[in-house]
C-alpha atoms as a PDB file:
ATOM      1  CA  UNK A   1      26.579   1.287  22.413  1.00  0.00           C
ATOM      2  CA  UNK A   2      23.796  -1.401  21.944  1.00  0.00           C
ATOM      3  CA  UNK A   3      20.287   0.057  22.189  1.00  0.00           C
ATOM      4  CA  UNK A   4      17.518  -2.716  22.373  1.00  0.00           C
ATOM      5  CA  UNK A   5      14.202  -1.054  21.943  1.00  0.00           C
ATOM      6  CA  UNK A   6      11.052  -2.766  23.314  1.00  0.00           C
ATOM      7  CA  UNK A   7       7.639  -2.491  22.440  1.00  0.00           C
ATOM      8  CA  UNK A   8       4.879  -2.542  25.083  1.00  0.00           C
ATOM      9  CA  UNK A   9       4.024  -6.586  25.205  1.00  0.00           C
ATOM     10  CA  UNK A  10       3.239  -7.472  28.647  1.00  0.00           C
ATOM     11  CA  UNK A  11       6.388  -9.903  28.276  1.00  0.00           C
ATOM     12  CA  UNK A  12       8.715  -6.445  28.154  1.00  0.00           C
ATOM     13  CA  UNK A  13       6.746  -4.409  31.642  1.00  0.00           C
ATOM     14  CA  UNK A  14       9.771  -5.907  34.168  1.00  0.00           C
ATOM     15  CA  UNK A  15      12.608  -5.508  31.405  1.00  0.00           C
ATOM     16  CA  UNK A  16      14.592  -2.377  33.239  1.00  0.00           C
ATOM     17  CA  UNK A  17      14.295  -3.658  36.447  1.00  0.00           C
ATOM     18  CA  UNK A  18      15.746  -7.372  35.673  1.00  0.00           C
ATOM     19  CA  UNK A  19      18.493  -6.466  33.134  1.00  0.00           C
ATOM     20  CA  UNK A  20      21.371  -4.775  35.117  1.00  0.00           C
ATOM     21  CA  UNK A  21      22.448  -1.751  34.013  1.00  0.00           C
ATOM     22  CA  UNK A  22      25.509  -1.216  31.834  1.00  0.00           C
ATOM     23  CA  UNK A  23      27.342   1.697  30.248  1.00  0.00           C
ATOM     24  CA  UNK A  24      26.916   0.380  26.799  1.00  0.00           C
ATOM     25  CA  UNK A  25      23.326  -0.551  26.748  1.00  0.00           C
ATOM     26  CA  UNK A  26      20.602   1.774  26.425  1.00  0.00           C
ATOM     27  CA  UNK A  27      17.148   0.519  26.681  1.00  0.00           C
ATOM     28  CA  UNK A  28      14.242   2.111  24.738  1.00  0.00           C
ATOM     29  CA  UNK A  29      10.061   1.710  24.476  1.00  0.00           C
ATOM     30  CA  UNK A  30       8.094   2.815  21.712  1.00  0.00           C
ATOM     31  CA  UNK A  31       4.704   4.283  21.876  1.00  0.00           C
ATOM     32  CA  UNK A  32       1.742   2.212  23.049  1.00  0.00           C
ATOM     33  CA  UNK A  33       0.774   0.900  19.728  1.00  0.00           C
ATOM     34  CA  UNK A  34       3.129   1.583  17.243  1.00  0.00           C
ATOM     35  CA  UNK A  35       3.547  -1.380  14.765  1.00  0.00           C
ATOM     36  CA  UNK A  36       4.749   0.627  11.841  1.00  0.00           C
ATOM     37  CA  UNK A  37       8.131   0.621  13.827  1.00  0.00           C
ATOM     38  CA  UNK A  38       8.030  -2.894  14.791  1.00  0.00           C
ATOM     39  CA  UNK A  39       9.369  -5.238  12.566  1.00  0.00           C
ATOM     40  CA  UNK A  40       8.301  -8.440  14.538  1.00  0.00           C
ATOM     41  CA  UNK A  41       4.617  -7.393  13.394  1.00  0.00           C
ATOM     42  CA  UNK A  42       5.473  -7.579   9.676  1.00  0.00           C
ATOM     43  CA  UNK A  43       7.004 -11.041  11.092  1.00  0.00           C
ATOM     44  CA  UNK A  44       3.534 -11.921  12.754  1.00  0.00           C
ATOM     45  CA  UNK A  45       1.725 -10.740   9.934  1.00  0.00           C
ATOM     46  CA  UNK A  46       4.225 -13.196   7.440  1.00  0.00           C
ATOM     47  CA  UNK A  47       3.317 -16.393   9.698  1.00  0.00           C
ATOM     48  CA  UNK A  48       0.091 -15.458   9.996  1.00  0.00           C
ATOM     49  CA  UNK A  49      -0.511 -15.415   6.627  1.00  0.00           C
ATOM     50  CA  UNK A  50       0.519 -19.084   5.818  1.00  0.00           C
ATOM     51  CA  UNK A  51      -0.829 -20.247   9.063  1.00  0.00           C
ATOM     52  CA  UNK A  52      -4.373 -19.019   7.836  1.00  0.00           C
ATOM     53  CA  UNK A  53      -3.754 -20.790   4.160  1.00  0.00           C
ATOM     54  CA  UNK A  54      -2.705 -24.047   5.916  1.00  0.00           C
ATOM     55  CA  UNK A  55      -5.798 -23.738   8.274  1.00  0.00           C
ATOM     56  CA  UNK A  56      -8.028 -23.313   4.980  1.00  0.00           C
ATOM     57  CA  UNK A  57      -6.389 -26.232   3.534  1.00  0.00           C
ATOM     58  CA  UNK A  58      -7.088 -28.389   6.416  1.00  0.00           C
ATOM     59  CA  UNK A  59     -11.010 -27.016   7.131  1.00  0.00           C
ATOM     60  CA  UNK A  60     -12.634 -30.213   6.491  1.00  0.00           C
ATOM     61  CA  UNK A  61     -10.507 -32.118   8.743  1.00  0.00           C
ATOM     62  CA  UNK A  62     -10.545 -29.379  11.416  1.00  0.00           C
ATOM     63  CA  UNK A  63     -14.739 -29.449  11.546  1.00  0.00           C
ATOM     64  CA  UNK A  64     -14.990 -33.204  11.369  1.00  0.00           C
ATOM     65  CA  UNK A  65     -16.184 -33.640  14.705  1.00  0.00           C
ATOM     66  CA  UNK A  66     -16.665 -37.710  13.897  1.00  0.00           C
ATOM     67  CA  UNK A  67     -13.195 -38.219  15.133  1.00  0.00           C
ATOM     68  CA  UNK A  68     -12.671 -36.355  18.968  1.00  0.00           C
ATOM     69  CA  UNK A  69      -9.659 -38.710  20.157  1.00  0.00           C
ATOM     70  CA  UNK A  70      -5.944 -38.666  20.161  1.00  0.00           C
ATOM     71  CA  UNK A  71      -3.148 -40.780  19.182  1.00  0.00           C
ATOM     72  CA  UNK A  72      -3.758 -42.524  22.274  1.00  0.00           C
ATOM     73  CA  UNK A  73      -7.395 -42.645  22.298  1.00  0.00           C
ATOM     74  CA  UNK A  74      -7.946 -40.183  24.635  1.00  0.00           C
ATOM     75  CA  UNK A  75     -11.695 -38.211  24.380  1.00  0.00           C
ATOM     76  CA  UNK A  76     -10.717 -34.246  22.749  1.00  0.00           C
ATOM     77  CA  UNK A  77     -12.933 -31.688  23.589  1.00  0.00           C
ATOM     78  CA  UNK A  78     -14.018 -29.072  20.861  1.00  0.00           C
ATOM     79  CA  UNK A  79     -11.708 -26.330  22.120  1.00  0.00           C
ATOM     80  CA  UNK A  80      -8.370 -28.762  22.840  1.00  0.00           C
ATOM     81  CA  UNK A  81      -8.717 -30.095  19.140  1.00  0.00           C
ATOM     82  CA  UNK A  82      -8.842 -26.986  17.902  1.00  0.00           C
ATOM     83  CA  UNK A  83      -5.856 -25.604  19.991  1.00  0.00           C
ATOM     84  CA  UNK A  84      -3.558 -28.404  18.738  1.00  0.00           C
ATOM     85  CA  UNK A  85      -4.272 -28.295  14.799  1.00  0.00           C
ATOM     86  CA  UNK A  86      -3.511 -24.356  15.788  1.00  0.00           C
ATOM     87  CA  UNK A  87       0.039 -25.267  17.182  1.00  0.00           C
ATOM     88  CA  UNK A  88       1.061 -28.050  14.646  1.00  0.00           C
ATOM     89  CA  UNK A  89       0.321 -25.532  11.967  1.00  0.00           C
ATOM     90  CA  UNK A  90       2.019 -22.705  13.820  1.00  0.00           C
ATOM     91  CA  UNK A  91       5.269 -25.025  13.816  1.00  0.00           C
ATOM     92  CA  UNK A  92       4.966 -25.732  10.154  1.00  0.00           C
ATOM     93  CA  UNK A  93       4.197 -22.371   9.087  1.00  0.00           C
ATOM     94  CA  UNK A  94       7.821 -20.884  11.452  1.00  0.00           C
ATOM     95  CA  UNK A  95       9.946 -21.766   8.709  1.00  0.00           C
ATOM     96  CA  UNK A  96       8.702 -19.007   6.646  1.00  0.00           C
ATOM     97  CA  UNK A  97      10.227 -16.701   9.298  1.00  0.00           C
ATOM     98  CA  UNK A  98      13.552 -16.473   7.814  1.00  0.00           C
ATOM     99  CA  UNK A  99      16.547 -13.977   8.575  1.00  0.00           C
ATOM    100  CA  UNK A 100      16.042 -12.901   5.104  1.00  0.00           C
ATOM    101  CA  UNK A 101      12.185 -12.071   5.760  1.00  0.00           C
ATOM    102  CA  UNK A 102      13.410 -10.752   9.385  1.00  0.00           C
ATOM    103  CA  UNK A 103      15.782  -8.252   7.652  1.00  0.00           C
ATOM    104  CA  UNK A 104      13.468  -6.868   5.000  1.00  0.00           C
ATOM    105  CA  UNK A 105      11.217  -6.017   7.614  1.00  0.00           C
ATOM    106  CA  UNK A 106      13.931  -4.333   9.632  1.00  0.00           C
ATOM    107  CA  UNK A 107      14.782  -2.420   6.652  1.00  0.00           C
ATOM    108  CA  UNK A 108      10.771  -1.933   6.171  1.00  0.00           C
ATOM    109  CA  UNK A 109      10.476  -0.161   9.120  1.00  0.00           C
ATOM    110  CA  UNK A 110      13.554   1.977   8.942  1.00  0.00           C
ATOM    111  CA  UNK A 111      11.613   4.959   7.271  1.00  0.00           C
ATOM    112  CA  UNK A 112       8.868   4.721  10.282  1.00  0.00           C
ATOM    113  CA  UNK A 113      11.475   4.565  12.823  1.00  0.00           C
ATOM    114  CA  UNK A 114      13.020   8.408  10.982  1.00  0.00           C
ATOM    115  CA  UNK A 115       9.980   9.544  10.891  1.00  0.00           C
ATOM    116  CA  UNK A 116       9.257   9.468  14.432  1.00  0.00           C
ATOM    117  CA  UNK A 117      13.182  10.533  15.167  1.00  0.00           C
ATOM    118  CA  UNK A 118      12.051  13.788  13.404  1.00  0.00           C
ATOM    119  CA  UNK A 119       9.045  13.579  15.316  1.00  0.00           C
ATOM    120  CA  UNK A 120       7.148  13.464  12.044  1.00  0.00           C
ATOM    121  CA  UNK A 121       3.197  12.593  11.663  1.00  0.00           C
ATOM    122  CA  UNK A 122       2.373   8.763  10.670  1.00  0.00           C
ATOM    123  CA  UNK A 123      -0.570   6.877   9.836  1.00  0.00           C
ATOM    124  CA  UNK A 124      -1.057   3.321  10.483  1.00  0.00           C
ATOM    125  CA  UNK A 125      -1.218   1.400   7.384  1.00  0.00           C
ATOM    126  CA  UNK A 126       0.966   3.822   5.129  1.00  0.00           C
END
């Protein structure tokens, strides 16, 4: 039996009706906002990290406004400059998303995951 459990991203709302339905597959949500069980959150919140300490490194450059063109010369406005040192330093910053990190935050999220099996009280953030 494989069970793939989804959270609520608007990406997931069409997932039951498109996947064809199989005897060894069972498909599962979890509650409206439950990141504690989640592990792709403790994922976001790894890239996030680095992609916030690469963005400090790079401040000065990122609020120059003296230089508004691109490789090719073409005019940048305010919000398109911004949007692509966001992306280059998204790319850089992936790397740190390793299986290794990926599996400790599986395992991170096992207890929150039993928890709610036994239908157990949580608070976010503990």
């Amino acid at each position: 039996m494989v069970v793939v459990v989804l959270d609520n991203a608007p990406a997931h709302r069409q997932t039951e009706e498109r996947v064809a339905p199989h005897e060894d597959l069972e498909i599962r949500r979890l509650a409206p906002y439950s990141p504690m069980c989640n592990p792709i959150e403790g994922c976001f919140s790894v890239l996030k990290v680095h992609i916030k300490d690469a963005l400090a490194l790079d401040r000065d450059e990122i609020c120059d406004r003296s230089n508004m063109t691109d490789t090719d010369g073409n005019r940048l406005t305010v919000k398109e400059r911004t949007r692509r040192f966001l992306e280059r330093t998204a790319r850089r910053s992936i790397k740190y998303i390793t299986p290794a990190v990926v599996a400790n935050m599986e395992l991170h999220v096992r207890g929150a995951v039993n928890a709610a099996e036994e239908m157990k009280d949580m608070v976010y953030g503990k």
